[in-house]
Protein backbone atom coordinates (compact mmCIF):
# COMPACT_ATOMS: atom_id res chain seq x y z
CA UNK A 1 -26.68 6.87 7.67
CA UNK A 2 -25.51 8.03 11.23
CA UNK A 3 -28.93 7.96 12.93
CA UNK A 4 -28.16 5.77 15.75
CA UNK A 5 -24.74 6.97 16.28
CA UNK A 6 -25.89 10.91 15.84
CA UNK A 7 -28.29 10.04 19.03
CA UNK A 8 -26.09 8.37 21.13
CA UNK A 9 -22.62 9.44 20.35
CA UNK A 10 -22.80 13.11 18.54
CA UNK A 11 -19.20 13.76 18.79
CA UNK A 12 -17.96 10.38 17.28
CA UNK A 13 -20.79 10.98 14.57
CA UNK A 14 -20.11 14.85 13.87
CA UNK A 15 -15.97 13.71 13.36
CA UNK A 16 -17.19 10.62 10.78
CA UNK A 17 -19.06 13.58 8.86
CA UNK A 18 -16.36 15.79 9.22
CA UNK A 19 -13.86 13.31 7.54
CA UNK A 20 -16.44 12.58 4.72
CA UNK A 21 -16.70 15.51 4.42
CA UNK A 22 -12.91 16.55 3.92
CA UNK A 23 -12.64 13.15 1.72
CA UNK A 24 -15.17 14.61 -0.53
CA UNK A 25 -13.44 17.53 -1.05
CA UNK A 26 -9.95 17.53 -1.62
CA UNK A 27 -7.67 15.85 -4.31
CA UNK A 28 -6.10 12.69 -2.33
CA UNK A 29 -2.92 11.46 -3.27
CA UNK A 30 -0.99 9.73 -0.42
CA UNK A 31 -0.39 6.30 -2.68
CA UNK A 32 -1.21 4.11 0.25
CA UNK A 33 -4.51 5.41 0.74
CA UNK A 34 -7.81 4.82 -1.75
CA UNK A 35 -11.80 4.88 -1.75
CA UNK A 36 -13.63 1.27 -0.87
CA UNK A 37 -17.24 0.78 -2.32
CA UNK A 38 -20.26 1.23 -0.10
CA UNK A 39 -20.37 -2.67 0.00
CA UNK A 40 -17.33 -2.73 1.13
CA UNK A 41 -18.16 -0.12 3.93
CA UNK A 42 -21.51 -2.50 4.25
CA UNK A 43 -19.35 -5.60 5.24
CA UNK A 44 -17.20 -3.84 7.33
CA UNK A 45 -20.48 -2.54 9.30
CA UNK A 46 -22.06 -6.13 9.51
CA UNK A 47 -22.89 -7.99 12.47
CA UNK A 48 -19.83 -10.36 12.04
CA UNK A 49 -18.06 -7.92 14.50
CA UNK A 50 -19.92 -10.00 16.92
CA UNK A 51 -18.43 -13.30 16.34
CA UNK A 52 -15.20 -14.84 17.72
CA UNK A 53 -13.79 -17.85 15.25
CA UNK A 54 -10.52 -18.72 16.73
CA UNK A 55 -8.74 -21.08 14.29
CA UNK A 56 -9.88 -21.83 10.08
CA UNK A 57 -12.82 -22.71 8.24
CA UNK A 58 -14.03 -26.13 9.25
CA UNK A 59 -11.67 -26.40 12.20
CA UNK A 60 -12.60 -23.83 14.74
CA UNK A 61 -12.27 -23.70 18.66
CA UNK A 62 -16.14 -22.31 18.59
CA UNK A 63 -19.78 -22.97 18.19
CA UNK A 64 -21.76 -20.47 15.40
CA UNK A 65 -19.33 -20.92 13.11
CA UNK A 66 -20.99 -22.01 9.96
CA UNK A 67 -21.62 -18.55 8.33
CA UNK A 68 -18.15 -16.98 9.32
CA UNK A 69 -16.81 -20.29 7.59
CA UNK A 70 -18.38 -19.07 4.50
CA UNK A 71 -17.17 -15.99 4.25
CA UNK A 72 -13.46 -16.93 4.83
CA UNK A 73 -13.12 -19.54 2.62
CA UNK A 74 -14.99 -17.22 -0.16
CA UNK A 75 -12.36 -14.83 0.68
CA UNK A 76 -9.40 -17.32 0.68
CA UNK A 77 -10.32 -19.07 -2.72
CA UNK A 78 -11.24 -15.67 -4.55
CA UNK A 79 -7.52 -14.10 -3.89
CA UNK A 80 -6.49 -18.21 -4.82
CA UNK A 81 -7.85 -16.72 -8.29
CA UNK A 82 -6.74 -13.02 -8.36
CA UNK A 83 -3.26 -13.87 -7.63
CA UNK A 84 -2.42 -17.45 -8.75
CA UNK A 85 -1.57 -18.47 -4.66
CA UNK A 86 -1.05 -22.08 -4.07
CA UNK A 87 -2.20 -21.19 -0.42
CA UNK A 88 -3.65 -17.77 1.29
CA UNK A 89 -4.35 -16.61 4.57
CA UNK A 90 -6.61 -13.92 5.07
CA UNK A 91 -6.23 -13.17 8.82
CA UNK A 92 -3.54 -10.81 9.47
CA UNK A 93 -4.99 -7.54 10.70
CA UNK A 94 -2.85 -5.54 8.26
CA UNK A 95 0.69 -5.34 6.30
CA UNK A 96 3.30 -4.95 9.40
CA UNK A 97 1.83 -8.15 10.97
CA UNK A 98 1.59 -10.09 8.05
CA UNK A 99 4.89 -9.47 7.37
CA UNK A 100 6.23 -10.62 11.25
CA UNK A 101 3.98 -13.69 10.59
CA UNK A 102 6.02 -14.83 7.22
CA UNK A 103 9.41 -13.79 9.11
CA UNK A 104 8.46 -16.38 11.90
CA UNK A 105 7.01 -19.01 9.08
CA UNK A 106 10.28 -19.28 7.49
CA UNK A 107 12.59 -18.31 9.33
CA UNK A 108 14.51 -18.97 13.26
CA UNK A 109 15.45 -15.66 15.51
CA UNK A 110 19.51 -14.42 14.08
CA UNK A 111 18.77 -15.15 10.75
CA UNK A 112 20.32 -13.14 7.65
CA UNK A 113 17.31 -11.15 5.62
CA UNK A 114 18.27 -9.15 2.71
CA UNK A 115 15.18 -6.27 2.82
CA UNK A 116 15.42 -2.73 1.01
CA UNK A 117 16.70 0.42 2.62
CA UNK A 118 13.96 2.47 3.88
CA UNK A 119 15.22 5.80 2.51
CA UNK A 120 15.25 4.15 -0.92
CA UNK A 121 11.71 2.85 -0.94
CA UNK A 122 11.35 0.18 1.54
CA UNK A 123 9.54 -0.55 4.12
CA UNK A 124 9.58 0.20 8.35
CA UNK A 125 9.02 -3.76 8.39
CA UNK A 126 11.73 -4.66 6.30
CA UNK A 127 14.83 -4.70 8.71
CA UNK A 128 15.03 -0.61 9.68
CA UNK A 129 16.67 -0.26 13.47
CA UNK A 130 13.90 1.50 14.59
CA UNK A 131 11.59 -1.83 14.58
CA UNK A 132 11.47 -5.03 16.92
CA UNK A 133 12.14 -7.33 14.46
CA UNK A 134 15.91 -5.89 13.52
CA UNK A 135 16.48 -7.32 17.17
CA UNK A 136 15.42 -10.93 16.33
CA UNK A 137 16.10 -11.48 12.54
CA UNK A 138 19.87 -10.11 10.67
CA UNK A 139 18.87 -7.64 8.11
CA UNK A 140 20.94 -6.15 5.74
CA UNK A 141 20.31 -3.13 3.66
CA UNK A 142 20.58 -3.03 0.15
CA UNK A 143 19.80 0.48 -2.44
CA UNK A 144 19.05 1.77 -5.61
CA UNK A 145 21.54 2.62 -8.32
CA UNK A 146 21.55 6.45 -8.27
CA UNK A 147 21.93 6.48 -11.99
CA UNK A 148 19.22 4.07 -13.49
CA UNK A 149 16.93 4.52 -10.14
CA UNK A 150 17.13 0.32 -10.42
CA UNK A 151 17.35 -2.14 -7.34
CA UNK A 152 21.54 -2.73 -8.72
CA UNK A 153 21.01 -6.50 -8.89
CA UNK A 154 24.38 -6.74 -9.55
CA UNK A 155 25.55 -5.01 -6.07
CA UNK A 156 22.26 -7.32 -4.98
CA UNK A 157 24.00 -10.53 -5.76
CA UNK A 158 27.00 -9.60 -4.43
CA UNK A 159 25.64 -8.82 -1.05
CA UNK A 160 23.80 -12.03 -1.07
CA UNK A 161 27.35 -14.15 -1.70
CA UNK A 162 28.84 -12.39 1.26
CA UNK A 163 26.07 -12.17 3.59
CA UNK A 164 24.71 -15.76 3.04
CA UNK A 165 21.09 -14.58 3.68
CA UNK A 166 18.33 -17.45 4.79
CA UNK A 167 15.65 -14.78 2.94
CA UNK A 168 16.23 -12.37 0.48
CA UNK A 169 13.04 -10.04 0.65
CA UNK A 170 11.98 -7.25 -1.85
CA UNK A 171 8.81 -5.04 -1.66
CA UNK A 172 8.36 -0.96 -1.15
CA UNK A 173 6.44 1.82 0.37
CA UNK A 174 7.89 4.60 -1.62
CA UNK A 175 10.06 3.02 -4.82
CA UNK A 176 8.30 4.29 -8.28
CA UNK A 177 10.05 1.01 -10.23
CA UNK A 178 8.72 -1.80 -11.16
CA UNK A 179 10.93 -5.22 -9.85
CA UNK A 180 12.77 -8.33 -11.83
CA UNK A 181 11.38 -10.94 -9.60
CA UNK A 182 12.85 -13.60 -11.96
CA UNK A 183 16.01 -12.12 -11.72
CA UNK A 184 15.84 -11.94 -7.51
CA UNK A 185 14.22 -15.56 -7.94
CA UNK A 186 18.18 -16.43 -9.78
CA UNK A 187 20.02 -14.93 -6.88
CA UNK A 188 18.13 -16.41 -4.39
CA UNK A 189 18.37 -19.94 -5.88
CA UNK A 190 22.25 -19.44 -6.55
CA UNK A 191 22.93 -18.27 -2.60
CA UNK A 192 20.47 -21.26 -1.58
CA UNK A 193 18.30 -18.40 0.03
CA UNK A 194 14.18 -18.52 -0.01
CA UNK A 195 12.54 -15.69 -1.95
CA UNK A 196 9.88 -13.24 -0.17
CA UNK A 197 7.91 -9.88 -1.72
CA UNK A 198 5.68 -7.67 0.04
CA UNK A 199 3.22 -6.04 -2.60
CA UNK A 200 1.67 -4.33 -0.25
CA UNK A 201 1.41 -1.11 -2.69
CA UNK A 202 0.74 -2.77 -5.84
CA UNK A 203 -1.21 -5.85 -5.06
CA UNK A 204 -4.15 -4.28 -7.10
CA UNK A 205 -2.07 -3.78 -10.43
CA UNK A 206 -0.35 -6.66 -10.19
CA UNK A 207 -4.39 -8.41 -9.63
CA UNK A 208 -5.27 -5.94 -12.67
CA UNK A 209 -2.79 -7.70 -14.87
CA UNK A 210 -0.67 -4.61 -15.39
CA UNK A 211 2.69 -5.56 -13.26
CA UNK A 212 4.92 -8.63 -12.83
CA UNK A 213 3.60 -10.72 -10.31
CA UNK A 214 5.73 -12.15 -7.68
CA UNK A 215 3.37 -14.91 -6.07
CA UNK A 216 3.79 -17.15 -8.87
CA UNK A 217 7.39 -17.29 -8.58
CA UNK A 218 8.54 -16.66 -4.54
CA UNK A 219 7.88 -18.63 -1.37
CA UNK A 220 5.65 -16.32 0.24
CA UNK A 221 4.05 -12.73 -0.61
CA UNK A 222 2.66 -10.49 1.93
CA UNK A 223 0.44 -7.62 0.96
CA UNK A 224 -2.37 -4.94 2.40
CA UNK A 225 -5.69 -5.33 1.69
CA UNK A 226 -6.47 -1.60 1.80
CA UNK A 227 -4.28 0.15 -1.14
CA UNK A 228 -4.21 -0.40 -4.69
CA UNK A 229 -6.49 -3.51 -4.04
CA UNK A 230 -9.25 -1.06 -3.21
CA UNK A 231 -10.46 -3.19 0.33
CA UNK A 232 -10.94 -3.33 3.36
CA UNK A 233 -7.69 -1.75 6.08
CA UNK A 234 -6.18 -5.40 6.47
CA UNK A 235 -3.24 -7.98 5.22
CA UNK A 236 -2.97 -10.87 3.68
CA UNK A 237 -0.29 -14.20 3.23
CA UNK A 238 -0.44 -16.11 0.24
CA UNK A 239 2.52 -18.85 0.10
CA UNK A 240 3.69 -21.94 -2.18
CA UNK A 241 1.46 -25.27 -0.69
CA UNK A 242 4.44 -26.38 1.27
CA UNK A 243 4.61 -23.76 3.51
CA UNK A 244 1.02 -23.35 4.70
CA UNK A 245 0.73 -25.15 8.08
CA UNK A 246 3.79 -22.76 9.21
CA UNK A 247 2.27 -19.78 7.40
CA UNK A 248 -1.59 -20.56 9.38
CA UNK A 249 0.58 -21.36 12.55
CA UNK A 250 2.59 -18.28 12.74
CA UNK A 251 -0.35 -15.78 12.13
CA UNK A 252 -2.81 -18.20 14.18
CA UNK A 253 -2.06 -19.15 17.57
CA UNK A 254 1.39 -17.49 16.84
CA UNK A 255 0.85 -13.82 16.88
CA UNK A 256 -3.39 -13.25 17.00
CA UNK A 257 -6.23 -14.69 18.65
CA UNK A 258 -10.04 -14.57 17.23
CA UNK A 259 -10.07 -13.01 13.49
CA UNK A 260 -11.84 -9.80 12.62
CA UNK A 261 -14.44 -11.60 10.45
CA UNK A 262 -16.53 -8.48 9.59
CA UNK A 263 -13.09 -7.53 8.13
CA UNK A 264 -12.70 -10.57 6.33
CA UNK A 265 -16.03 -10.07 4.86
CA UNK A 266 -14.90 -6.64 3.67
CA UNK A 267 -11.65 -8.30 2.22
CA UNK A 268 -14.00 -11.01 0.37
CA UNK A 269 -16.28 -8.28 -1.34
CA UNK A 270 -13.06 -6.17 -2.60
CA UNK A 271 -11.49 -9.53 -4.04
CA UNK A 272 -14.72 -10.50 -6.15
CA UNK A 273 -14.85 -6.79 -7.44
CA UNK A 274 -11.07 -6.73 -8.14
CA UNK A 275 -11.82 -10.01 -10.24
CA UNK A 276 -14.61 -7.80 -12.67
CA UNK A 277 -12.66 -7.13 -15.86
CA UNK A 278 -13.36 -3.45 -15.42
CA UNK A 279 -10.87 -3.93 -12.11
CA UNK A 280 -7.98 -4.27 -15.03
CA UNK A 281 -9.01 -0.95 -16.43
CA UNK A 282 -8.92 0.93 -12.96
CA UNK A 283 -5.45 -0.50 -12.66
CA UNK A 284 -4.34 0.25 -16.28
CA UNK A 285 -5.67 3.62 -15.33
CA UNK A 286 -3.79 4.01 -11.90
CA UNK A 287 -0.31 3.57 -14.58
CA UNK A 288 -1.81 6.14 -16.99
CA UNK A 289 -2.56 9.13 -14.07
CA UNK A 290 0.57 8.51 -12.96
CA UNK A 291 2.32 8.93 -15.97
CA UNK A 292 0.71 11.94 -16.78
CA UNK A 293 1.55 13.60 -13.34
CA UNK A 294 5.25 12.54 -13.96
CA UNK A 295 5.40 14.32 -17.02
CA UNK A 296 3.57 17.71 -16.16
CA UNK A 297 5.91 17.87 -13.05
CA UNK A 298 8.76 17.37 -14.87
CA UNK A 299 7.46 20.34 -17.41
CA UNK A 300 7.95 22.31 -13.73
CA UNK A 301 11.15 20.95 -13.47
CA UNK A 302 10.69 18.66 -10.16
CA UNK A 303 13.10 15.99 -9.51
CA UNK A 304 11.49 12.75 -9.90
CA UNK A 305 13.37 9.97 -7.87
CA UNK A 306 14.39 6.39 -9.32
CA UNK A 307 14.15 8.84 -12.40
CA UNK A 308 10.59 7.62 -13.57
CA UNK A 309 7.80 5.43 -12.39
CA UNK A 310 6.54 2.56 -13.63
CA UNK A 311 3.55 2.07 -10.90
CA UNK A 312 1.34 4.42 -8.65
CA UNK A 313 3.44 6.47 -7.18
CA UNK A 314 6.15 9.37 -7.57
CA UNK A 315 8.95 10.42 -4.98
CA UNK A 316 9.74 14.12 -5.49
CA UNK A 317 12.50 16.17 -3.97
CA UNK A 318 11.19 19.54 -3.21
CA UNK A 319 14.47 21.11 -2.46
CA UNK A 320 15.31 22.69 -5.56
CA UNK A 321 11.79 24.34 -4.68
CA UNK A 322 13.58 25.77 -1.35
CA UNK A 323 11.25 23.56 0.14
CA UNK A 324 11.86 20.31 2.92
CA UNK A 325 9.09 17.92 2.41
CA UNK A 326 7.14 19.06 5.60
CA UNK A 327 6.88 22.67 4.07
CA UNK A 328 5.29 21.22 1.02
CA UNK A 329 3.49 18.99 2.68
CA UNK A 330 1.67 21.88 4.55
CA UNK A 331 1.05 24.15 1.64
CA UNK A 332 -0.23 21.53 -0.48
CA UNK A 333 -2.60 20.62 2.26
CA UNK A 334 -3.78 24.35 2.68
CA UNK A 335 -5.00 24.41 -1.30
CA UNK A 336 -7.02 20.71 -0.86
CA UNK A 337 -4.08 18.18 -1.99
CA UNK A 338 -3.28 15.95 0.55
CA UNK A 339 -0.21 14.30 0.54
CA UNK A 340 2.77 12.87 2.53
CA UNK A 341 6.21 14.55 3.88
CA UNK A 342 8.86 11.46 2.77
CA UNK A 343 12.51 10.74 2.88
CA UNK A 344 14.47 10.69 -0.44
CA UNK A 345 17.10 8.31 -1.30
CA UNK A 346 20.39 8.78 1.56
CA UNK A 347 18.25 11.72 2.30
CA UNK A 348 20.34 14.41 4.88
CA UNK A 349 17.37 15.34 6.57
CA UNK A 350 15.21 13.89 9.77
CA UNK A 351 12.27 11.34 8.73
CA UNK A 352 9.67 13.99 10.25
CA UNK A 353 10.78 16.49 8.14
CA UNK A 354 12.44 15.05 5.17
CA UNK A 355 13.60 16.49 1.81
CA UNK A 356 10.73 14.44 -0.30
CA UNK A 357 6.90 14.56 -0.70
CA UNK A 358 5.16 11.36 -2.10
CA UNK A 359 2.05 11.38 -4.36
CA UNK A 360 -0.03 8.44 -5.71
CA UNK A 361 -2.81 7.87 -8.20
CA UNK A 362 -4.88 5.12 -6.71
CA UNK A 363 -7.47 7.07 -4.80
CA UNK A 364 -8.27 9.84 -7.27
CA UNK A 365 -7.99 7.21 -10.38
CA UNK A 366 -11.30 5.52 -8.10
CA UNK A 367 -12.85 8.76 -8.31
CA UNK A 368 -12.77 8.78 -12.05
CA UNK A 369 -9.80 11.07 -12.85
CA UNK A 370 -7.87 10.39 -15.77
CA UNK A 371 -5.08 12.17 -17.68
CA UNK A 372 -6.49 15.57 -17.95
CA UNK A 373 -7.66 15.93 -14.36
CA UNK A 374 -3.92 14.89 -13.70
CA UNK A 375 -2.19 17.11 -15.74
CA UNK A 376 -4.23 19.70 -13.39
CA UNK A 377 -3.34 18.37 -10.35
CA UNK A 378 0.33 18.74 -10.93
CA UNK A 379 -0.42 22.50 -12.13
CA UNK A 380 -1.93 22.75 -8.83
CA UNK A 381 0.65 21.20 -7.25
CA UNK A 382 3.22 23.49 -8.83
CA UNK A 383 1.36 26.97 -8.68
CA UNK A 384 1.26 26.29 -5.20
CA UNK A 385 4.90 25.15 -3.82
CA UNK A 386 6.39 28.04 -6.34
CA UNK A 387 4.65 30.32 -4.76
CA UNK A 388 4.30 29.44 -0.85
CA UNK A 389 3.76 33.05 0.33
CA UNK A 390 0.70 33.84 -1.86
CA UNK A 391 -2.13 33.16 0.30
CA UNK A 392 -4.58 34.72 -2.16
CA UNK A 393 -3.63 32.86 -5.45
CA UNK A 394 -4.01 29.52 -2.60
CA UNK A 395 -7.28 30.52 -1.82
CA UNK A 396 -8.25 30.41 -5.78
CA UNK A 397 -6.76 27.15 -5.69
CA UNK A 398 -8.57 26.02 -3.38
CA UNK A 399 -11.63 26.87 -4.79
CA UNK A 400 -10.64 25.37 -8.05
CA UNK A 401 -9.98 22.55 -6.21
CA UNK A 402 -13.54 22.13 -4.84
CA UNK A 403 -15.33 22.84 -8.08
CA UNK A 404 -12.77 19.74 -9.60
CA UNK A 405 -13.79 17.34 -7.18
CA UNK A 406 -17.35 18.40 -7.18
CA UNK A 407 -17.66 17.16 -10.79
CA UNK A 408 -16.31 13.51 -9.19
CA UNK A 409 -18.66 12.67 -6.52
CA UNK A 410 -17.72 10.29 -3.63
CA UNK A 411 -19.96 8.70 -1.32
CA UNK A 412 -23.03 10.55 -2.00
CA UNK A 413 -25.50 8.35 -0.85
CA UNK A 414 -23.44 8.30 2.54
CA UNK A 415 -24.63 13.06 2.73
């Protein structure tokens, strides 16, 4: 598969086997990450990285275009389909610029955004201080309900009367919960503020029929390509018709130049698969594994943030384990299980070494796990972090590990 790249570049080539390799062979669970098909890999790998194609299909600022054309507009029309969009563009190169595009669509520089605190499951891009964008646009923070583990859309209102937001925005990285978009939709309408979601996480259950789906309802929805949608690392816009000109504007000539059409191509392949009805079951699946890892952890007494899930992914605080989240991190990636360090709710401690770990189903669930493997996994999981010193019962793991995800093969075509 590497021939030409063995030759003339052994080093890159001997660190793409390497990561194969480790893909291959441990349990992944960080919820943004998943396994693409081969013809997805295929696309990616096509000689469309050659061609610039500044502008949209049929109205381009180059020559050559005719093919590229093809292969955008089959892109654009087949997430028309998955998602219900009035309008979608496909070009943003991933999630953080999509969502700067639909900020500058909508919006002027000082306006009010309502976006969800990052400690309690949003997102870098939704207003933190940390980021560019809380120097142009207002945000303002609002949380959870410690009790339910709900978005208080109460509290949610509220906020919106005083603040007078031009946006209210909703959307997570690490939030287990599914979200009332009808009932955002009512505050937004009674504040005279426009509606946004960012699905980056769950755009391929919410495509797979299995969660509430935002695009019909909101002004514009931003999401990843490369998560729960199963494609290509990338982002897409998809907005009611009468925002499209400022949607196409702001991503293209407003923040890129030439579009990664080889990407594109990738993006198209994932959306026709993720439109086979056996796409629902993978996502009716993804809801299933991580059920079944909620429970068994819970058996081990782990404290489950937001209190349940109700999508792919759990937030666990490791300190009653006498763990932080980096600690746990580590260990579990010592056995084979790799996850992600991540802050809790109002967590005390820094973002690089937090009190929370984060686990997902997607990527496994692609593998062909379902309940059973699961249940393992978070026996794994808690042999491990209850017993951090025992380097010989982690070696046994990890060989455990490797005869599990021997019996799931990925990729081999690609040894």
């Amino acid at each position: 598969m590497l021939t030409n790249l063995s030759q003339n570049d052994p080093k890159i080539a001997k660190a793409i086997k390497n990561e194969l390799n480790r893909q291959q062979n441990v349990i992944e669970l960080i919820p943004s990450e998943n396994f693409v098909s081969t013809a997805v890999l295929e696309a990616l790998g096509s000689v469309l990285t050659n061609k610039y194609s500044e502008g949209y299909p049929g109205n381009r600022y180059y020559g050559g275009t005719e093919n590229v054309d093809i292969v955008e507009q089959l892109a654009i029309d087949r997430a028309k389909q998955l998602f219900g969009a009035e309008h979608v563009n496909v070009q943003s190169l991933s999630g953080a610029p999509a969502n700067i595009a639909a900020y500058f669509a909508i919006l002027k520089p000082g306006d009010t955004i309502l976006g969800m605190d990052l400690s309690h499951g949003g997102h870098l891009t939704h207003g933190h201080p940390v980021t560019s964008m809380s120097k142009i646009f207002n945000f303002i923070r609002y949380k959870t309900d410690k009790e339910t583990g709900l978005i208080d859309y109460d509290n949610l209102l509220q906020m919106a009367k005083e603040h007078q937001p031009k946006l209210i925005l909703v959307g997570y990285s690490a939030y287990s919960r599914e979200i009332d978009y009808q009932k955002v939709k009512e505050i937004a309408d009674e504040v005279g503020a426009l509606t946004m979601a960012d699905i980056a996480h769950i755009a391929g259950i919410i495509a797979g029929g299995k969660m509430n789906n935002p695009v019909l309802l909101f002004d514009i929805v931003t999401t990843t390509t490369h998560k729960t949608l199963r494609g290509p690392r990338g982002g897409m816009i998809m907005c009611k018709e009468k925002w499209a000109s400022q949607v196409d504007k702001a991503v293209f000539p407003g923040l890129q130049g030439g579009p990664h059409e080889h990407n594109i191509a990738a993006k198209a392949v994932a959306f026709k698969e993720a439109l086979q009805p056996e796409f629902k079951e993978y996502a009716g699946q993804i809801l299933k594994n991580a059920k079944a890892l909620e429970n068994k952890l819970k058996e081990h007494n782990f404290e489950i943030m937001f209190v349940t899930t109700e999508n792919h992914l759990l937030l666990i605080d490791v300190t009653n384990k006498n763990l932080t989240g980096k600690q746990a991190q580590d260990l579990l990636d010592k056995v084979g299980i790799t996850c992600n360090k991540n802050m809790i709710p109002d967590d005390p401690r820094k973002p690089m070494d937090p009190s929370g770990i984060r686990l997902g189903t997607p990527a496994m669930t692609t593998r062909g796990f379902k309940e059973a493997e699961f249940e393992l996994v978070g026996d794994f999981i808690t042999q491990t972090l209850e017993n951090p010193e025992d380097d010989a019962l982690h070696q046994q793991i990890k060989q455990e590990i490797l005869e599990l995800t021997g019996k799931f093969p990925l990729y081999p075509e690609l040894n």
